[in-house]
C-alpha atoms as a PDB file:
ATOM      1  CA  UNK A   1    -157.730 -33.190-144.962  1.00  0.00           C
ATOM      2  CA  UNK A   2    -160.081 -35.337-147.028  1.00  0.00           C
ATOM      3  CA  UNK A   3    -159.675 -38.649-148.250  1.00  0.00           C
ATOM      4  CA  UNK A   4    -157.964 -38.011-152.275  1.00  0.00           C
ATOM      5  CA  UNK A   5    -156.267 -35.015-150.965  1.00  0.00           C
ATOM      6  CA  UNK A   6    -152.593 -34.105-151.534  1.00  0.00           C
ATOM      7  CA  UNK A   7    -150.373 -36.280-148.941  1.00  0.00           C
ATOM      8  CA  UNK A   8    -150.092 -33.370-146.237  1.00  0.00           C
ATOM      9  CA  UNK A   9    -146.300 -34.640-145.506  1.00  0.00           C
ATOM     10  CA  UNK A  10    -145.012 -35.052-149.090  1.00  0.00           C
ATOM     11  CA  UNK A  11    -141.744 -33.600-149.791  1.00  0.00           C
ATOM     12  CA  UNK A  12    -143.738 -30.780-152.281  1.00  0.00           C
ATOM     13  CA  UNK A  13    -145.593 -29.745-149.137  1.00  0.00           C
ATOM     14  CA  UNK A  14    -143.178 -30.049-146.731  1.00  0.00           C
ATOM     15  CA  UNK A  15    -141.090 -27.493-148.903  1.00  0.00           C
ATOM     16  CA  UNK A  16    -143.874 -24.988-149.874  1.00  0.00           C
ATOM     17  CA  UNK A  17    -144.934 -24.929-145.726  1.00  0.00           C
ATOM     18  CA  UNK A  18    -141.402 -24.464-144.467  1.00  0.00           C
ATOM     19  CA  UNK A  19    -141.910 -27.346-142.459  1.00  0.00           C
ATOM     20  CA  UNK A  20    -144.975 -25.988-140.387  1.00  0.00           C
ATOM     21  CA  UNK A  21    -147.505 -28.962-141.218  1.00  0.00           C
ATOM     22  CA  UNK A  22    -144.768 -31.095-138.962  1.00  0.00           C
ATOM     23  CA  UNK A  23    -145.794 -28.786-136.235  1.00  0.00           C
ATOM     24  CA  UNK A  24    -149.726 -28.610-136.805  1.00  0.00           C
ATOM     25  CA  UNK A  25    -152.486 -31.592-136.482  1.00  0.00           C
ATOM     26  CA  UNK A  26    -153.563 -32.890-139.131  1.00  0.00           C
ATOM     27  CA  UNK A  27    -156.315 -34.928-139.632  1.00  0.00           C
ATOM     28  CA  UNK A  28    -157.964 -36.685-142.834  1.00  0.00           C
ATOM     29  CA  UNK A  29    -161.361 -37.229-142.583  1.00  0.00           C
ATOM     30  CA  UNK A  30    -164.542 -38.174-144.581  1.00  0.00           C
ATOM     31  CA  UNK A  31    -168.247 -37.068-145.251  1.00  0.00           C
ATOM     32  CA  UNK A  32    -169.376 -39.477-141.660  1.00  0.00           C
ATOM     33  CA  UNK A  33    -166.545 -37.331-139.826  1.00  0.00           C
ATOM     34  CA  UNK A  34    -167.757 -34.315-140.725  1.00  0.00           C
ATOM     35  CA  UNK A  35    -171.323 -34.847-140.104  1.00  0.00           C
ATOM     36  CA  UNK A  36    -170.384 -35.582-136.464  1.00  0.00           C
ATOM     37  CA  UNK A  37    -168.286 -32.873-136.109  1.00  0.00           C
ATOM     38  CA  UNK A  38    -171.124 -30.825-137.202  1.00  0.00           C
ATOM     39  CA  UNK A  39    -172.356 -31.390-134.324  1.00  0.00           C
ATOM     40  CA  UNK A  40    -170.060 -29.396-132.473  1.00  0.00           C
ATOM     41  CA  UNK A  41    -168.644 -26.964-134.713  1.00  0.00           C
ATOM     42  CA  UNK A  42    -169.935 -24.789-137.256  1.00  0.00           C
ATOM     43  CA  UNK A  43    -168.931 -25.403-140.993  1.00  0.00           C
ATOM     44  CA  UNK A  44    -167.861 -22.746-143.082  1.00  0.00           C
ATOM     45  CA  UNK A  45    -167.588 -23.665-146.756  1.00  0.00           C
ATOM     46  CA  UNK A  46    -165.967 -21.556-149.789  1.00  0.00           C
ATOM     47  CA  UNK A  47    -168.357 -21.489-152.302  1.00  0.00           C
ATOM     48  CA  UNK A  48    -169.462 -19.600-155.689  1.00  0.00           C
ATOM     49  CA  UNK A  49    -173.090 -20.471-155.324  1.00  0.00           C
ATOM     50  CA  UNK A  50    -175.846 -18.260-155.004  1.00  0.00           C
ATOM     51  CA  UNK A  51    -176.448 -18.540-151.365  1.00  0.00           C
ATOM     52  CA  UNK A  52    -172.937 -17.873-150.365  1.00  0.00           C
ATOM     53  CA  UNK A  53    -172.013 -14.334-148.686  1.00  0.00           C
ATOM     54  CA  UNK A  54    -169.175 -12.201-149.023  1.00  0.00           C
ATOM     55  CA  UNK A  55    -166.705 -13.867-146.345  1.00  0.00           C
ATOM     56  CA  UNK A  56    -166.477 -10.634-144.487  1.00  0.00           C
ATOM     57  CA  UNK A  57    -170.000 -11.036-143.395  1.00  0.00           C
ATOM     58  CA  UNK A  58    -169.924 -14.220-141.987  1.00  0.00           C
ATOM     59  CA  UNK A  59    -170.489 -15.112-138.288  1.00  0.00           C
ATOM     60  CA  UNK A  60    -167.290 -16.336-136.539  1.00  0.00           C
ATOM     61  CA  UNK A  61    -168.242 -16.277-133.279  1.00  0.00           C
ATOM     62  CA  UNK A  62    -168.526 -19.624-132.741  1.00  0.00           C
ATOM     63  CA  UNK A  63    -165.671 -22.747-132.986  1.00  0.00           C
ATOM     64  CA  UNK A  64    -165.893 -23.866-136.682  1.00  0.00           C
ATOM     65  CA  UNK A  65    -164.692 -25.485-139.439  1.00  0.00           C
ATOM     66  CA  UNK A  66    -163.509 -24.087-142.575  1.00  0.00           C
ATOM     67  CA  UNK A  67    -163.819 -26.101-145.838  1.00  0.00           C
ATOM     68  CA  UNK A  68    -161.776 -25.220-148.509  1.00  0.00           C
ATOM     69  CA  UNK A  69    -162.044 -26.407-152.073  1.00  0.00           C
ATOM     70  CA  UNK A  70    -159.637 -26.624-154.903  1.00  0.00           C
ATOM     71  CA  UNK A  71    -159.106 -23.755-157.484  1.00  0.00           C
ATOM     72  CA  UNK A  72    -160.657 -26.021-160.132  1.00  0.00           C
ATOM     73  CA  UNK A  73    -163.601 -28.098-158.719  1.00  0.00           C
ATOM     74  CA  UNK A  74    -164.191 -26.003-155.211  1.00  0.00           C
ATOM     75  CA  UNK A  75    -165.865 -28.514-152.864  1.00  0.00           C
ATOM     76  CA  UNK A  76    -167.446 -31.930-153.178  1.00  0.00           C
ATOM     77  CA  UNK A  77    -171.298 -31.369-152.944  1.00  0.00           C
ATOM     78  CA  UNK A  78    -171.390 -33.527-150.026  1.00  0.00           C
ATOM     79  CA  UNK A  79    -169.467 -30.713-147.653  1.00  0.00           C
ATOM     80  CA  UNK A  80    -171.715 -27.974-149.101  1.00  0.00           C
ATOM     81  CA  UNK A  81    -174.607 -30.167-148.283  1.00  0.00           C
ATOM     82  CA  UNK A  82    -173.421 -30.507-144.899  1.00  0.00           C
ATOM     83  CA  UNK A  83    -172.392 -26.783-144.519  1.00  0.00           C
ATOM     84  CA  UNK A  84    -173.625 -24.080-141.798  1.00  0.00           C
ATOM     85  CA  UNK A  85    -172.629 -20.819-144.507  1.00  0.00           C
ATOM     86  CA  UNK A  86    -171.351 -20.973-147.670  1.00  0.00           C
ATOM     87  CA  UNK A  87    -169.306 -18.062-147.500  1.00  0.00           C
ATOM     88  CA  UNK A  88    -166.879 -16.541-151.194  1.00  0.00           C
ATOM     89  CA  UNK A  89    -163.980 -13.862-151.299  1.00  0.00           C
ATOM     90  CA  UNK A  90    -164.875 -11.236-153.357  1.00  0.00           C
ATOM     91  CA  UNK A  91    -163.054 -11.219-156.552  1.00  0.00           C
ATOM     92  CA  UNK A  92    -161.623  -6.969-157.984  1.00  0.00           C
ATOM     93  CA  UNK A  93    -159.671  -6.299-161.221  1.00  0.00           C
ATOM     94  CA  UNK A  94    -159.110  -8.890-163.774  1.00  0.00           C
ATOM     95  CA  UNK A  95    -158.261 -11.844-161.398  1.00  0.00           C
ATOM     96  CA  UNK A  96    -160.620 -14.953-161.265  1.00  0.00           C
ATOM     97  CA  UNK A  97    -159.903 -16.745-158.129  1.00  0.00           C
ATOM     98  CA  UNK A  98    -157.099 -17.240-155.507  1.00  0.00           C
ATOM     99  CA  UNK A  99    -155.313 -20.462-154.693  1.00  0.00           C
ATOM    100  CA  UNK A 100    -156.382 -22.390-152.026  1.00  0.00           C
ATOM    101  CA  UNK A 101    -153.533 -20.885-149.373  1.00  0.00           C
ATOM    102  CA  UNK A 102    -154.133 -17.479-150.058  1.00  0.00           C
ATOM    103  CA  UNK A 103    -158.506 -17.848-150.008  1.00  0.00           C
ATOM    104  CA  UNK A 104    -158.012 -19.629-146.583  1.00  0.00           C
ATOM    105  CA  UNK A 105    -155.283 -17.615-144.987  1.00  0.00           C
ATOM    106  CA  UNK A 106    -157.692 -14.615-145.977  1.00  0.00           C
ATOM    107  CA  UNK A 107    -160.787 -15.954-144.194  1.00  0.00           C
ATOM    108  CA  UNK A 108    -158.580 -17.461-141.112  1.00  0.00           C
ATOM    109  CA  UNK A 109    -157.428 -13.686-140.634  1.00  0.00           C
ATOM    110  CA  UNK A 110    -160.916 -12.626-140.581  1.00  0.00           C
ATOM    111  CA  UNK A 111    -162.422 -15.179-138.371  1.00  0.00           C
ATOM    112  CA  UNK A 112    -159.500 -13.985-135.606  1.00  0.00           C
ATOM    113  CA  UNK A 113    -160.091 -10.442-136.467  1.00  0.00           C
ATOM    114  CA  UNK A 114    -163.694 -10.539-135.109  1.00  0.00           C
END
């Protein structure tokens, strides 16, 4: 989690994760945390700009990170700055985006499916 992020154990999330971020670890970091963990891990970031790919044809082979924006401002330009692939979820029908669980439980799935 970043810094200005929901609280990942308010009562809100608590309820709408049945309890599993208890059971997970969590950790809030910032821009100087992520640059060193770029060191080790990949960053994938969701996107809408021009250079990102359909999220199906990103590389998952290695360990990485996935940054995930909110619905209405996506990611701070200092994570896409610092990102390996910018990667997007292809959007069918009438709908215009997905909400931040469903965009990253669909990429998660993928990057295990590989």
């Amino acid at each position: 989690c970043t810094k200005g992020t929901v609280d990942a154990y308010s009562s809100k999330v608590n309820r709408s994760a049945m309890g599993s971020n208890l059971y997970m670890p969590l950790f809030y970091i910032d821009y100087r945390d992520l640059d060193l963990l770029s060191k080790k891990y990949k960053i994938l970031a969701t996107s809408l700009n021009e250079k990102s790919k359909a999220y199906g044809d990103a590389e998952y082979s290695q360990r990485c990170i996935l940054a995930l924006g909110n619905e209405a401002n996506g990611l701070d330009r200092g994570v896409l700055d610092l990102a390996d692939e910018c990667i997007h979820i292809p959007m069918f029908g009438r709908a215009e985006s997905l909400n931040v669980a469903i965009a990253g439980a669909l990429v998660m799935f993928k990057s295990i499916e590989k």
